[in-house]
C-alpha atoms as a PDB file:
ATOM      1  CA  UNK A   1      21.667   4.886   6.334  1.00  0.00           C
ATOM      2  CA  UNK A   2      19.069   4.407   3.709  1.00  0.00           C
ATOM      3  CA  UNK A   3      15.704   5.413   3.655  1.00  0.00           C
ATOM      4  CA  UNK A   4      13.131   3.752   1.480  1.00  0.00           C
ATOM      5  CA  UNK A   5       9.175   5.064   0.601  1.00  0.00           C
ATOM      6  CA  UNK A   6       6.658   2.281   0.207  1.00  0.00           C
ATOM      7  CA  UNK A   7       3.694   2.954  -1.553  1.00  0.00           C
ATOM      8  CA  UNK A   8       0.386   1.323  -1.896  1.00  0.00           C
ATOM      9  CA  UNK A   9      -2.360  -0.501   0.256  1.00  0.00           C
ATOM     10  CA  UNK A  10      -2.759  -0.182   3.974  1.00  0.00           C
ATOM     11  CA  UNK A  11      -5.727  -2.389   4.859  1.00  0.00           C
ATOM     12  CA  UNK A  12      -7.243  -5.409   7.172  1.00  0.00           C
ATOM     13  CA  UNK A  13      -7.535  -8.846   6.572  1.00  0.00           C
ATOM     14  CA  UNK A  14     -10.232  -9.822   8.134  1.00  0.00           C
ATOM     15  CA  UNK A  15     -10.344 -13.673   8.218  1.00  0.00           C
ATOM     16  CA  UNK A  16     -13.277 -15.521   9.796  1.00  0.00           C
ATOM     17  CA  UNK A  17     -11.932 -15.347  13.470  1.00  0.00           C
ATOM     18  CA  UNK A  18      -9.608 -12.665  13.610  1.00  0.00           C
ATOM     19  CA  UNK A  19      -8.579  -9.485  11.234  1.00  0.00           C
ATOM     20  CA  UNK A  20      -5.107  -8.527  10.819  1.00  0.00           C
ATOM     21  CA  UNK A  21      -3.397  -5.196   9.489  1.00  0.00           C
ATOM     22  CA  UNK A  22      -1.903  -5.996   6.555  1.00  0.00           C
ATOM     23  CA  UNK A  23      -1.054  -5.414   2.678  1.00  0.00           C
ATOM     24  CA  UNK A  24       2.039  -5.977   0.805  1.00  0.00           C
ATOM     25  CA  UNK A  25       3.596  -2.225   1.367  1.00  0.00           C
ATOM     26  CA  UNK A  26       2.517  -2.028   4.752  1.00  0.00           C
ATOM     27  CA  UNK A  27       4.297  -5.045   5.753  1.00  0.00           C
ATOM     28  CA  UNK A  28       7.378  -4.837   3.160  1.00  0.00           C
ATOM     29  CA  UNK A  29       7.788  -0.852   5.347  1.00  0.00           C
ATOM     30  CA  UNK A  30       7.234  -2.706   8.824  1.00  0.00           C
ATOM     31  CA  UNK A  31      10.133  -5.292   8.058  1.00  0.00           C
ATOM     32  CA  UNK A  32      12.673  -2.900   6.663  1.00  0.00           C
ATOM     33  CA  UNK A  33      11.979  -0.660   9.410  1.00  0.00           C
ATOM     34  CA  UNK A  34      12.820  -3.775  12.083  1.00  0.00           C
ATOM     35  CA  UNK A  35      16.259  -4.005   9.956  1.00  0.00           C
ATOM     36  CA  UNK A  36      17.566  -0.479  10.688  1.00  0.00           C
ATOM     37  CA  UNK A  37      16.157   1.265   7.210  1.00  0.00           C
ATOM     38  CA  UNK A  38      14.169   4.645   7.548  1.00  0.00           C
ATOM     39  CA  UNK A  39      11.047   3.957   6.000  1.00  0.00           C
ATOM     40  CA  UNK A  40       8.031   6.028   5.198  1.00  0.00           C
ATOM     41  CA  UNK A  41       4.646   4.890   3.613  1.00  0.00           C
ATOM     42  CA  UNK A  42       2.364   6.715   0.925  1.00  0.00           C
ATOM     43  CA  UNK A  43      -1.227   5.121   1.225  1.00  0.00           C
ATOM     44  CA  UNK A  44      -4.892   6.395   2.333  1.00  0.00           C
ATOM     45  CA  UNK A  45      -6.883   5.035   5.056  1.00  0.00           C
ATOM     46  CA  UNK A  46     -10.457   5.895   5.601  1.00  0.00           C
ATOM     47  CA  UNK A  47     -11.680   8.571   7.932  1.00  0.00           C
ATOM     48  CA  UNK A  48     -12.735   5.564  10.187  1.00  0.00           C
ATOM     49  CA  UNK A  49     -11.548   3.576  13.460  1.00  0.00           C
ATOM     50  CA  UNK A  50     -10.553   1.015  10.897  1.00  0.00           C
ATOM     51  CA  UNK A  51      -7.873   3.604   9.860  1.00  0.00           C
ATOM     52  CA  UNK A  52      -6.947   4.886  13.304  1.00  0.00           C
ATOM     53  CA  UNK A  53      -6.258   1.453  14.260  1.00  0.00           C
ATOM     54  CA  UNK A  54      -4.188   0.992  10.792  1.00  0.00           C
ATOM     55  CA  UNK A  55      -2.167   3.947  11.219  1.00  0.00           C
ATOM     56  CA  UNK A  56      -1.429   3.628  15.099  1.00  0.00           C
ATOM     57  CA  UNK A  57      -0.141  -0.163  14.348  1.00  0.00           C
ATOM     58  CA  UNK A  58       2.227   1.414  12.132  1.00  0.00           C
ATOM     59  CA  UNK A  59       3.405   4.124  13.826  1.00  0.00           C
ATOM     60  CA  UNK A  60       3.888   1.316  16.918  1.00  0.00           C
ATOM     61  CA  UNK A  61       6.552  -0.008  14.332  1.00  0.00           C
ATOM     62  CA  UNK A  62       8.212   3.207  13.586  1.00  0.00           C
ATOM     63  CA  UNK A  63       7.605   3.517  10.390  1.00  0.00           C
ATOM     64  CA  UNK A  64       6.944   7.532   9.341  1.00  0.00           C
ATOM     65  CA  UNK A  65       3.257   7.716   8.683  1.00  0.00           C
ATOM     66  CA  UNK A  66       3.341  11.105   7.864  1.00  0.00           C
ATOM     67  CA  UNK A  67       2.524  10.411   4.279  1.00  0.00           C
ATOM     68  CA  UNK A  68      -0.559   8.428   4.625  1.00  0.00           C
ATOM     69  CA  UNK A  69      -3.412  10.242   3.516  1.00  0.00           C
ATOM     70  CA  UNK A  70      -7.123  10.054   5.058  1.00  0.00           C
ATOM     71  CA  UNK A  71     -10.446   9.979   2.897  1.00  0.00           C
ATOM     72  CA  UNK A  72     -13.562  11.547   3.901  1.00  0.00           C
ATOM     73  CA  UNK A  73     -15.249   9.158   1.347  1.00  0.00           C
ATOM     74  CA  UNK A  74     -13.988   6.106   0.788  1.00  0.00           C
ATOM     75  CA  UNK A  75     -13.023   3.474   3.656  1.00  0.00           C
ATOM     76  CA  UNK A  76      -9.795   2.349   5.418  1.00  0.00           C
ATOM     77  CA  UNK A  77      -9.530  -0.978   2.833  1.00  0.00           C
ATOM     78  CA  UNK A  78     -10.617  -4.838   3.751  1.00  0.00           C
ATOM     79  CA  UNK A  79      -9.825  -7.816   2.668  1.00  0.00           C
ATOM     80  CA  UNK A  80     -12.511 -10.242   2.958  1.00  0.00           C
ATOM     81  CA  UNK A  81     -10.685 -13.762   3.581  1.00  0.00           C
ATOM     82  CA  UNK A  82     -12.880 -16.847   2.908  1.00  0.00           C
ATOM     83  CA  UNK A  83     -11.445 -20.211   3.465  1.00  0.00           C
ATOM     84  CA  UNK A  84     -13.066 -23.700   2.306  1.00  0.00           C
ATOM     85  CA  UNK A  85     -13.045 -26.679   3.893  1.00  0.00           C
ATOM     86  CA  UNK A  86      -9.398 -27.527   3.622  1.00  0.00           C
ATOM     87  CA  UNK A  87      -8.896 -24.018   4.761  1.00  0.00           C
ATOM     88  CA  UNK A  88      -7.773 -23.133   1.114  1.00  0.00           C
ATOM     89  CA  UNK A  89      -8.226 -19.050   0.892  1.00  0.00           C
ATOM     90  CA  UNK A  90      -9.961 -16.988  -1.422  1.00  0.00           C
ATOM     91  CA  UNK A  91      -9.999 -13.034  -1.114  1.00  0.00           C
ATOM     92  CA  UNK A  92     -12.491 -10.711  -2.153  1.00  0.00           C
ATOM     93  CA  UNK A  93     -10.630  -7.723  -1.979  1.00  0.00           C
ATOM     94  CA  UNK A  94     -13.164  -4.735  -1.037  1.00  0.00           C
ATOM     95  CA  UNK A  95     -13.352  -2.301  -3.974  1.00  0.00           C
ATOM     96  CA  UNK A  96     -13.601   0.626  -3.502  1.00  0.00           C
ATOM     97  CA  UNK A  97     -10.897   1.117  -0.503  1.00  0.00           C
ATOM     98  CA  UNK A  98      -9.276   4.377   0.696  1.00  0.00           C
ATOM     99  CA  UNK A  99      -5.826   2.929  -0.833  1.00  0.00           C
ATOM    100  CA  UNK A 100      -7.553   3.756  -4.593  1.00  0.00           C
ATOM    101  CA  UNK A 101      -7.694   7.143  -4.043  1.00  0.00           C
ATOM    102  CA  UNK A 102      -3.894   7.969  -3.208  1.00  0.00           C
ATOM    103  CA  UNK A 103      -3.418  11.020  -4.096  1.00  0.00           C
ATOM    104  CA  UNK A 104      -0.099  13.300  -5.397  1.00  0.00           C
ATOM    105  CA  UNK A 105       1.045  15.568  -3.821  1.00  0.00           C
ATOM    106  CA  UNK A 106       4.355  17.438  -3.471  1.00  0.00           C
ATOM    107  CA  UNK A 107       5.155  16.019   0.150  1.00  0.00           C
ATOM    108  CA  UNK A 108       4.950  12.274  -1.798  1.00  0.00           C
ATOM    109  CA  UNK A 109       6.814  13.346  -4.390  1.00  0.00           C
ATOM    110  CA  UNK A 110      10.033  14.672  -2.357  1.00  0.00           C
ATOM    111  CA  UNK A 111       9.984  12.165  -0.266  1.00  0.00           C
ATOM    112  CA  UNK A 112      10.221   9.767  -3.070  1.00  0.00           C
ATOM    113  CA  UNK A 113      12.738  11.795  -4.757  1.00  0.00           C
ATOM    114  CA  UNK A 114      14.614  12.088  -1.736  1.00  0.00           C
ATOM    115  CA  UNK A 115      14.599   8.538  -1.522  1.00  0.00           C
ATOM    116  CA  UNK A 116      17.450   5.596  -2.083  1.00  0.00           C
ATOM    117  CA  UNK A 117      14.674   3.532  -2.896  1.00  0.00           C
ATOM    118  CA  UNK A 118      11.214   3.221  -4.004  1.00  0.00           C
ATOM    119  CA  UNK A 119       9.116  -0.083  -3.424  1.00  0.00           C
ATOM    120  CA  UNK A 120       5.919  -0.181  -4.806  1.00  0.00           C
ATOM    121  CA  UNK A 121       3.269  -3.095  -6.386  1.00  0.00           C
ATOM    122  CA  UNK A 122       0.699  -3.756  -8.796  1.00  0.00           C
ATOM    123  CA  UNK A 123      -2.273  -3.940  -6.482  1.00  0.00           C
ATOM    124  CA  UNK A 124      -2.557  -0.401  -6.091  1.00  0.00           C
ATOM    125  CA  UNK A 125      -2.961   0.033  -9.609  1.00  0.00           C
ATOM    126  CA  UNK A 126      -6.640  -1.333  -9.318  1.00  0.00           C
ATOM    127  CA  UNK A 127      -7.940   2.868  -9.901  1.00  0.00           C
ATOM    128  CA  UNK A 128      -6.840   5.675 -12.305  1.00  0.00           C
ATOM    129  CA  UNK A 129      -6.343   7.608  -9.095  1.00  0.00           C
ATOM    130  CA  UNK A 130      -3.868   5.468  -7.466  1.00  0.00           C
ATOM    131  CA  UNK A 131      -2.114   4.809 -10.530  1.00  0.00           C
ATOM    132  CA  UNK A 132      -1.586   7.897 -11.885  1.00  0.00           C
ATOM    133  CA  UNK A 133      -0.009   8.914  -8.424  1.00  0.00           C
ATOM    134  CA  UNK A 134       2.211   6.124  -8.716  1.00  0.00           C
ATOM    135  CA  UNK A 135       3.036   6.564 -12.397  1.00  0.00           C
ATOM    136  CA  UNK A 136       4.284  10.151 -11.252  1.00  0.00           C
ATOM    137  CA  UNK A 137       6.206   9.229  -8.193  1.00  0.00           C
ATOM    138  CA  UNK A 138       8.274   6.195 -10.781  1.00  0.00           C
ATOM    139  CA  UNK A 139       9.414   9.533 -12.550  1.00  0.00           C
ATOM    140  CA  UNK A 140      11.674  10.588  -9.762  1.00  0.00           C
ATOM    141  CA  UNK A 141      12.499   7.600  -7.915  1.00  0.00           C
ATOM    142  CA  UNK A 142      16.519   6.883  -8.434  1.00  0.00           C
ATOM    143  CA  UNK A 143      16.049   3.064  -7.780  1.00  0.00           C
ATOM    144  CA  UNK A 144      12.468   1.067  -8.207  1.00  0.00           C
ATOM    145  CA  UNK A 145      11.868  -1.960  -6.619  1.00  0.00           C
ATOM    146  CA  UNK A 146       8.214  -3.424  -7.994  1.00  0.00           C
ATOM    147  CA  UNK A 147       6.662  -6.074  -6.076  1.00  0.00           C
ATOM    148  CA  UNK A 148       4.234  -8.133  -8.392  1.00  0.00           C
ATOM    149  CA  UNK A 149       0.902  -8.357  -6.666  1.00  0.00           C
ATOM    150  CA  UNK A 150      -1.452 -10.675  -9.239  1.00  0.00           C
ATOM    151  CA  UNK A 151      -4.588 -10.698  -7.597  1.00  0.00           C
ATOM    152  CA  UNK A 152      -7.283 -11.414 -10.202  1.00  0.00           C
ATOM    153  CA  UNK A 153      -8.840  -9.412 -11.991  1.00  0.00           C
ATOM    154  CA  UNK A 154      -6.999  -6.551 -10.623  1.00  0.00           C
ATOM    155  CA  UNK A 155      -3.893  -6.860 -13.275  1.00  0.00           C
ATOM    156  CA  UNK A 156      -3.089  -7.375 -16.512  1.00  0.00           C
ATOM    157  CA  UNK A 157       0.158  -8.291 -18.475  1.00  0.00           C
ATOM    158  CA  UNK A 158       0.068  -4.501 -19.983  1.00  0.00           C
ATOM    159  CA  UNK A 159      -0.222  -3.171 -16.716  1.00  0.00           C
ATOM    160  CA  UNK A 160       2.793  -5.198 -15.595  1.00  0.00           C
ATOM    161  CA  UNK A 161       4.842  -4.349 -18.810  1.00  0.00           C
ATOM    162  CA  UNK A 162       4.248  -0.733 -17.970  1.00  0.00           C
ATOM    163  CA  UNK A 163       5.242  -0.678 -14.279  1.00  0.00           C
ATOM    164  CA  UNK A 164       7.988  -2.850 -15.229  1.00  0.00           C
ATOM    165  CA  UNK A 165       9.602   0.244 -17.689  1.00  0.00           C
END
């Protein structure tokens, strides 16, 4: 069977009525989990309720949480969701979030080396601390799978270029 590492955001959506866990990783991990793949995600949640929720949603789905990490300073990461009056969305993504500060370590770095695949996005690119992680992770992964995430202003075409190398 193959097992896949996701890496990236973890966060809530929190829409006027309701939040929701979400971010791209989190939910790309939670579906490939439901099809039969062992999947782990690397992220940071905030030393928080927000990220004890987070994390026990995910674990509910059986994905290996093992590798998300939990900040003492920054917050489990919200998405602010503001819809007009054709209920047209607009995000103001909560900066900074727990998710920026993912940091390496050697238990990331096997288990993405270990890996038959490595899915990853743009988003979590938005800090030097994230990035730099997941600049060092692409090293070993034996198969990449990059999710473009363009969420203004958190990308640029450079930034794409690179991740796409």
């Amino acid at each position: 069977m193959k097992n896949i590492v996701c890496f990236g955001e973890v966060l809530w959506d929190v829409l006027p009525t309701e939040s929701i866990a979400g971010g791209a990783p989190m939910n790309v991990a939670i579906r490939l989990q439901s099809l039969g793949f062992p999947t782990k995600i690397i992220s940071q949640v905030g030393h928080d309720d927000l990220g004890k929720s987070l994390v026990s949603i995910i674990n509910e789905k059986k994905v290996d949480t093992a590798l998300i990490q939990v900040s003492e300073t920054l917050g489990t990461g919200e998405v602010l969701v503001h819809l007009d009056e054709k209920g047209s969305a607009t995000y103001d993504i909560v900066y900074p979030s727990a998710w920026d500060g993912i940091a390496l370590s050697e238990a990331n770095k096997n288990a993405v080396k270990e890996s038959d695949a490595f899915v990853f996005g743009s988003l979590a690119c938005r800090d030097a601390v994230s990035k730099n992680t997941l600049l060092e992770l692409l090293k070993v992964a034996k198969y990449k799978l990059f999710d473009i995430n363009i969420r203004p202003p958190f990308y640029s075409i450079a930034l794409l270029e690179e991740l796409m190398l």
